[in-house]
Protein backbone atom coordinates (compact mmCIF):
# COMPACT_ATOMS: atom_id res chain seq x y z
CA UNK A 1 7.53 -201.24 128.15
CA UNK A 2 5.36 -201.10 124.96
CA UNK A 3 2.47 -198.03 125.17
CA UNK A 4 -1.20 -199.68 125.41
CA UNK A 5 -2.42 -200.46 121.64
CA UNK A 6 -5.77 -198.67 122.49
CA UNK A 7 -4.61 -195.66 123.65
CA UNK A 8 -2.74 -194.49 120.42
CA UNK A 9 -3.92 -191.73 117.90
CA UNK A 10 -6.08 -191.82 115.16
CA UNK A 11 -4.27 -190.72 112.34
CA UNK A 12 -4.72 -187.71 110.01
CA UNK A 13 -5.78 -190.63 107.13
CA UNK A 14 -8.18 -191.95 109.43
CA UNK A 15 -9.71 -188.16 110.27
CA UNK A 16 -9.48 -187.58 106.86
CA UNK A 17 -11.81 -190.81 105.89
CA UNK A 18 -13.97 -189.93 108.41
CA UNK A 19 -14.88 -186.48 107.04
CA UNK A 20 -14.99 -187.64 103.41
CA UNK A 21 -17.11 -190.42 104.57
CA UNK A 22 -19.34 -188.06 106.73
CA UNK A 23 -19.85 -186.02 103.82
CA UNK A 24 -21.99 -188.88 102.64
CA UNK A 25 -24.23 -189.64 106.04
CA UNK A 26 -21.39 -192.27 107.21
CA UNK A 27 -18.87 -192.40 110.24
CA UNK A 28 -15.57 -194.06 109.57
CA UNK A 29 -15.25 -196.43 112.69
CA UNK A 30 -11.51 -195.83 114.22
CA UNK A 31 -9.49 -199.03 115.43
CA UNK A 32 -6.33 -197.42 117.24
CA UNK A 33 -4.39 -200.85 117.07
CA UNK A 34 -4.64 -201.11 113.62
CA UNK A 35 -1.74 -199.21 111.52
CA UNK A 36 -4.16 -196.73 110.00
CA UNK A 37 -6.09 -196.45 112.96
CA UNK A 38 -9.25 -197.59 110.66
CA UNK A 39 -11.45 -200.33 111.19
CA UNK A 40 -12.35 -200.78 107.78
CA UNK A 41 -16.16 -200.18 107.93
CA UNK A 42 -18.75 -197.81 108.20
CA UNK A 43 -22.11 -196.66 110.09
CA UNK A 44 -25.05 -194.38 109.32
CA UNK A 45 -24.05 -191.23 110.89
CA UNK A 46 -27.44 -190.99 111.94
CA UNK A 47 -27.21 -194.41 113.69
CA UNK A 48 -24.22 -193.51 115.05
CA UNK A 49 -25.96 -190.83 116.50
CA UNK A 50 -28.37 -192.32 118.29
CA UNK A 51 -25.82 -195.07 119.52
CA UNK A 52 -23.62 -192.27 121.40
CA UNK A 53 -26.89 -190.85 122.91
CA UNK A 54 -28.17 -194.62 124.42
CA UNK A 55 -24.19 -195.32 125.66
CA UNK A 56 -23.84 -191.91 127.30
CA UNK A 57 -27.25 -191.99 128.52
CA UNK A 58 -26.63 -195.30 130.30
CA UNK A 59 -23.44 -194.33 131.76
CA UNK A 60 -25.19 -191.04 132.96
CA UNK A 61 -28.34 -193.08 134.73
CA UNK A 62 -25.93 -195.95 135.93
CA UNK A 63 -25.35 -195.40 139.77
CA UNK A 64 -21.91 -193.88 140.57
CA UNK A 65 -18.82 -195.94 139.80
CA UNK A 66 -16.36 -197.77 142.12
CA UNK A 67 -12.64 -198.45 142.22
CA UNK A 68 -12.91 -201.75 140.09
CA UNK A 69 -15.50 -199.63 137.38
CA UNK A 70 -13.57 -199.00 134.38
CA UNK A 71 -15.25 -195.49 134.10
CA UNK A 72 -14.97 -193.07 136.71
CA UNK A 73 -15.89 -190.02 137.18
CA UNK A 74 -14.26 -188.42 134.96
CA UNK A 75 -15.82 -190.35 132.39
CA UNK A 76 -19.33 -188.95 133.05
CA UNK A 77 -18.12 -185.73 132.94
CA UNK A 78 -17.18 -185.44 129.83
CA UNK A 79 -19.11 -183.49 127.31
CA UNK A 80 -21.13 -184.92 124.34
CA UNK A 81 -20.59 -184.00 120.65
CA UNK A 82 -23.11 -182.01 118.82
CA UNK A 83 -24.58 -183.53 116.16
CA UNK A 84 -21.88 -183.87 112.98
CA UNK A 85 -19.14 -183.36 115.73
CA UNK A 86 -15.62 -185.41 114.48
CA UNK A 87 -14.55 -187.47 117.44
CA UNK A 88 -11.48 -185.59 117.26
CA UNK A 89 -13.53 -182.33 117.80
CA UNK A 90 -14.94 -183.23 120.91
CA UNK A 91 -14.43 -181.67 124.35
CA UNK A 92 -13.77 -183.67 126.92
């Protein structure tokens, strides 16, 4: 049975990208179905920013999940990234 596409790595190349690209106020955006798990664009880091803060700030005022929710519990426990954090670097 084949692994689900979206639940593979990044790559070291895509890390890489992301912290040369970072370097100059972007954020590589990671595709884990494609080969080198980039997506082949980039955002403002500071736009990226403020797009984790209004997902993870909906997910934490939306009521609490049920067995058909695709996030459960767990997924509002997880911890955000500071500021400049690498995906990769985050605790979850």
């Amino acid at each position: 049975m084949m692994a689900d596409p979206h639940s593979q790595r990044v790559s070291a190349r895509a890390i890489e990208e992301d912290e040369r690209a970072r370097e100059r106020g972007r954020v590589q955006m990671f595709n884990a179905t494609r080969p080198d798990g980039l997506d082949g664009w980039t955002i403002a880091l500071e736009q990226y920013e403020l797009l984790v803060e209004v997902i993870l700030g909906t997910i934490d005022a939306s009521p609490p999940t049920t067995a058909q929710s695709p996030c459960s519990s767990s997924c509002r426990k997880r911890r955000r990234p500071s500021r400049g954090t690498l995906p990769s670097q985050a605790v979850v």
